[in-house]
C-alpha atoms as a PDB file:
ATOM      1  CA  UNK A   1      -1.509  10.777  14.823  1.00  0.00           C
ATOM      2  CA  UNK A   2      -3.043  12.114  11.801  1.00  0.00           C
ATOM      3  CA  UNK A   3      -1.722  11.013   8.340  1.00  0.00           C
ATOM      4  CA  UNK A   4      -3.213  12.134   4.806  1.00  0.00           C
ATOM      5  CA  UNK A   5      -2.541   9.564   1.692  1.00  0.00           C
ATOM      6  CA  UNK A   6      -2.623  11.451  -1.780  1.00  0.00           C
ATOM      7  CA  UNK A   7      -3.975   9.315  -4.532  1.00  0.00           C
ATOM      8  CA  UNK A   8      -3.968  10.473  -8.340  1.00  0.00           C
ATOM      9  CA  UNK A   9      -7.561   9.415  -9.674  1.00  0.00           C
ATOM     10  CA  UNK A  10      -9.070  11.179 -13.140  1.00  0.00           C
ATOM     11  CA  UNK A  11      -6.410  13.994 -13.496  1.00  0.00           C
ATOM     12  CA  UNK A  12      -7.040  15.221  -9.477  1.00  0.00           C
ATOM     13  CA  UNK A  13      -6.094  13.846  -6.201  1.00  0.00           C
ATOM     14  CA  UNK A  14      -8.314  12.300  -3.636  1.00  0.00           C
ATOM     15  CA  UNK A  15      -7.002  12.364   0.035  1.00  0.00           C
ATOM     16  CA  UNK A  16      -7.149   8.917   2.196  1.00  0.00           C
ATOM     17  CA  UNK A  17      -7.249   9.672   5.284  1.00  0.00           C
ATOM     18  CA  UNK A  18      -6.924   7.434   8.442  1.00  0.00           C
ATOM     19  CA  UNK A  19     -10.412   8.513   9.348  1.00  0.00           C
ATOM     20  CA  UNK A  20     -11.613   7.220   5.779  1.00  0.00           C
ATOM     21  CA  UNK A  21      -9.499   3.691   5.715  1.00  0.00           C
ATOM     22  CA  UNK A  22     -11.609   3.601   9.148  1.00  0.00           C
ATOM     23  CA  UNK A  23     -14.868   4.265   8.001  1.00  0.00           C
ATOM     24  CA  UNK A  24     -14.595   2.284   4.561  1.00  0.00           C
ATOM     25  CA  UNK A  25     -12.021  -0.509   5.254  1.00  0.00           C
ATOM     26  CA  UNK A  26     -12.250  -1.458   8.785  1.00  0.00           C
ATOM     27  CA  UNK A  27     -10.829  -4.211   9.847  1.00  0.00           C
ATOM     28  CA  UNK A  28      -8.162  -3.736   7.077  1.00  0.00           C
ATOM     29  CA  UNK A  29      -4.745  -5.066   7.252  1.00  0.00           C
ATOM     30  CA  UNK A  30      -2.156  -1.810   7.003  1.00  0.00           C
ATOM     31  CA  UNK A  31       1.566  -2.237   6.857  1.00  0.00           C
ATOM     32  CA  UNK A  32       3.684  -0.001   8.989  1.00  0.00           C
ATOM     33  CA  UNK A  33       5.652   2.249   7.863  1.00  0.00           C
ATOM     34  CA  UNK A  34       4.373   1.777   4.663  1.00  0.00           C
ATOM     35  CA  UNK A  35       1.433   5.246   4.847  1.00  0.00           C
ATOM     36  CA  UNK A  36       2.702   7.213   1.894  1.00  0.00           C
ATOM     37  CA  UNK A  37       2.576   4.166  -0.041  1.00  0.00           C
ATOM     38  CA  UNK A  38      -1.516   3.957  -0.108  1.00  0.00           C
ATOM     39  CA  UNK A  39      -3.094   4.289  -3.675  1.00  0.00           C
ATOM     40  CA  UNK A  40      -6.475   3.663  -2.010  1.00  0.00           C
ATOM     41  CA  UNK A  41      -8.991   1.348  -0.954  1.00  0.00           C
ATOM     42  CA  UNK A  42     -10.791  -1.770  -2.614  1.00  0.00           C
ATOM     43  CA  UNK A  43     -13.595  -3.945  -2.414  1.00  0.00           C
ATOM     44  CA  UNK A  44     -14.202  -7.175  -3.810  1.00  0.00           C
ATOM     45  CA  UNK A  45     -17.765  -9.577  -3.715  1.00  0.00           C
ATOM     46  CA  UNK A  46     -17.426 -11.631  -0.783  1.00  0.00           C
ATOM     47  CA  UNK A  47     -14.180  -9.987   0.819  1.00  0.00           C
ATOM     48  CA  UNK A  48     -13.866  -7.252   2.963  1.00  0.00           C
ATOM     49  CA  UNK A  49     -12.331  -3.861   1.627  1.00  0.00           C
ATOM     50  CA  UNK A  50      -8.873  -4.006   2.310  1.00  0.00           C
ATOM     51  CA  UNK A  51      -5.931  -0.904   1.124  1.00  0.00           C
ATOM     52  CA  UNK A  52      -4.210  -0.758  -1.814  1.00  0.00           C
ATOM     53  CA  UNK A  53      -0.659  -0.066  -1.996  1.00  0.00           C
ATOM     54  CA  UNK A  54       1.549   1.046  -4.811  1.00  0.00           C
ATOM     55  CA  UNK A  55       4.722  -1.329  -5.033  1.00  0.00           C
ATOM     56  CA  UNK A  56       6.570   1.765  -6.715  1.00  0.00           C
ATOM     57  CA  UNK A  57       6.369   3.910  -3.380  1.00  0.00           C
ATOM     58  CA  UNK A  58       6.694   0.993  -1.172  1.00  0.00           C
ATOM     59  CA  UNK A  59       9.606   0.326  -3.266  1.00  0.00           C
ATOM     60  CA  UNK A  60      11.163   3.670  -2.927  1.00  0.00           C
ATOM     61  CA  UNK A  61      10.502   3.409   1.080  1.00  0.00           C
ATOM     62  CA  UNK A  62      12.406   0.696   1.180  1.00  0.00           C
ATOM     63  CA  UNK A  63      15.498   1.905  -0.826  1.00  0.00           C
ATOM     64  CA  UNK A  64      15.246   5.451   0.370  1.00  0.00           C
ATOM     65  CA  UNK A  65      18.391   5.866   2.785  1.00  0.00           C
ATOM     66  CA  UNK A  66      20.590   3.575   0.966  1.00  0.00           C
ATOM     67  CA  UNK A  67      20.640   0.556   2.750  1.00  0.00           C
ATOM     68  CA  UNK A  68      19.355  -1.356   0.534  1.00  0.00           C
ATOM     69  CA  UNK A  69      19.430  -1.229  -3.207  1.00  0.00           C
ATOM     70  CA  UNK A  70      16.606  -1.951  -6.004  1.00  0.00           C
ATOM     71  CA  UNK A  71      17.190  -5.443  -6.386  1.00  0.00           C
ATOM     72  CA  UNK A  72      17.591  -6.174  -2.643  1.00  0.00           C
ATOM     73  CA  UNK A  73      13.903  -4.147  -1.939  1.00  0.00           C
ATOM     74  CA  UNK A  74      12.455  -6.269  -4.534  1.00  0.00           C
ATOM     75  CA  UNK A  75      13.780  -9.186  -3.216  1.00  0.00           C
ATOM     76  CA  UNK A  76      12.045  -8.209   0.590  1.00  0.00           C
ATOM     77  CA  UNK A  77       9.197  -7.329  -0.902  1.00  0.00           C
ATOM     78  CA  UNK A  78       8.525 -10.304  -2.828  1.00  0.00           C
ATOM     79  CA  UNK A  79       9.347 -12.418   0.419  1.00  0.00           C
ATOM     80  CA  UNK A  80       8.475 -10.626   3.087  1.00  0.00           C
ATOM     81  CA  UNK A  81       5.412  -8.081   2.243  1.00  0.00           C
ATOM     82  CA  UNK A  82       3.859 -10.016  -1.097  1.00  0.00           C
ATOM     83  CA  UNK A  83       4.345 -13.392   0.275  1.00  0.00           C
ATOM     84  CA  UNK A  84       2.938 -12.809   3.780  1.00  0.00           C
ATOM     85  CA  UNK A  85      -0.505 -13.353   5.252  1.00  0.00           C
ATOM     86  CA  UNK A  86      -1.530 -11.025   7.600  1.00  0.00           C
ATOM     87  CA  UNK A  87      -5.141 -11.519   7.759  1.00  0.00           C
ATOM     88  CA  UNK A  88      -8.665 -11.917   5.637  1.00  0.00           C
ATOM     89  CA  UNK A  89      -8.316  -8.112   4.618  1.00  0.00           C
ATOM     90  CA  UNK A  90      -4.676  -8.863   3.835  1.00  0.00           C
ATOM     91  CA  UNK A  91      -3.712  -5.698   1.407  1.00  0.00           C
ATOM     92  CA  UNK A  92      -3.815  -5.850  -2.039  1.00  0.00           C
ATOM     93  CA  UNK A  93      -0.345  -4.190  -4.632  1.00  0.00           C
ATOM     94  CA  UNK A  94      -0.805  -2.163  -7.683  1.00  0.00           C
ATOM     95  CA  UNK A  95       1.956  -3.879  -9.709  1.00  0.00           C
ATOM     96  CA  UNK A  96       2.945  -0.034 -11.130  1.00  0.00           C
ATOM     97  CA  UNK A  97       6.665  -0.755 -10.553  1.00  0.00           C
ATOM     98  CA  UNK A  98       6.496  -2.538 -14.074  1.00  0.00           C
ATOM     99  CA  UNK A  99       6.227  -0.148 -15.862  1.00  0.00           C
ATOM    100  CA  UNK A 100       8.907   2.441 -14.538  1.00  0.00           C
END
């Protein structure tokens, strides 16, 4: 399965790419079901890379369907993605749902 991540970076998009989390962040912890929500990946001294997601689209994943509402995906992502441990490359969240 083939799936293509668009993230906005200097006025263009860049295209993550399973191929490219592979080759840059191996090892890194993704979330299923959660593709379209991939801003990109990081590194950090002394950590692997790991994937950045953006807590607006996970957000919007969540709540897309209406079975949940805002408040209720906030909640389960603040529990149940944020708080979890999933590994030393555990993913990282752009907090961009602040500011919506």
């Amino acid at each position: 399965m083939k799936c293509f991540f668009l993230t906005f970076i200097k006025n263009s998009f860049m295209v993550v790419t399973d191929e490219l989390i592979n080759e840059y962040a191996e090892g890194a912890v993704l979330l299923t079901g959660m593709e379209t929500a991939i801003v990109g990946i990081t590194q950090e001294f002394g950590n692997g890379p790991r994937v950045l997601y953006s807590t607006q689209k996970i957000l919007e994943i969540l709540t897309d369907g209406g079975m949940v509402d805002y408040e209720e995906a906030l909640e389960y992502f603040h529990y149940n993605i944020l708080g979890g441990y999933f590994g030393e490359q555990n993913p990282i969240f752009l907090s961009d749902h602040l500011w919506d």
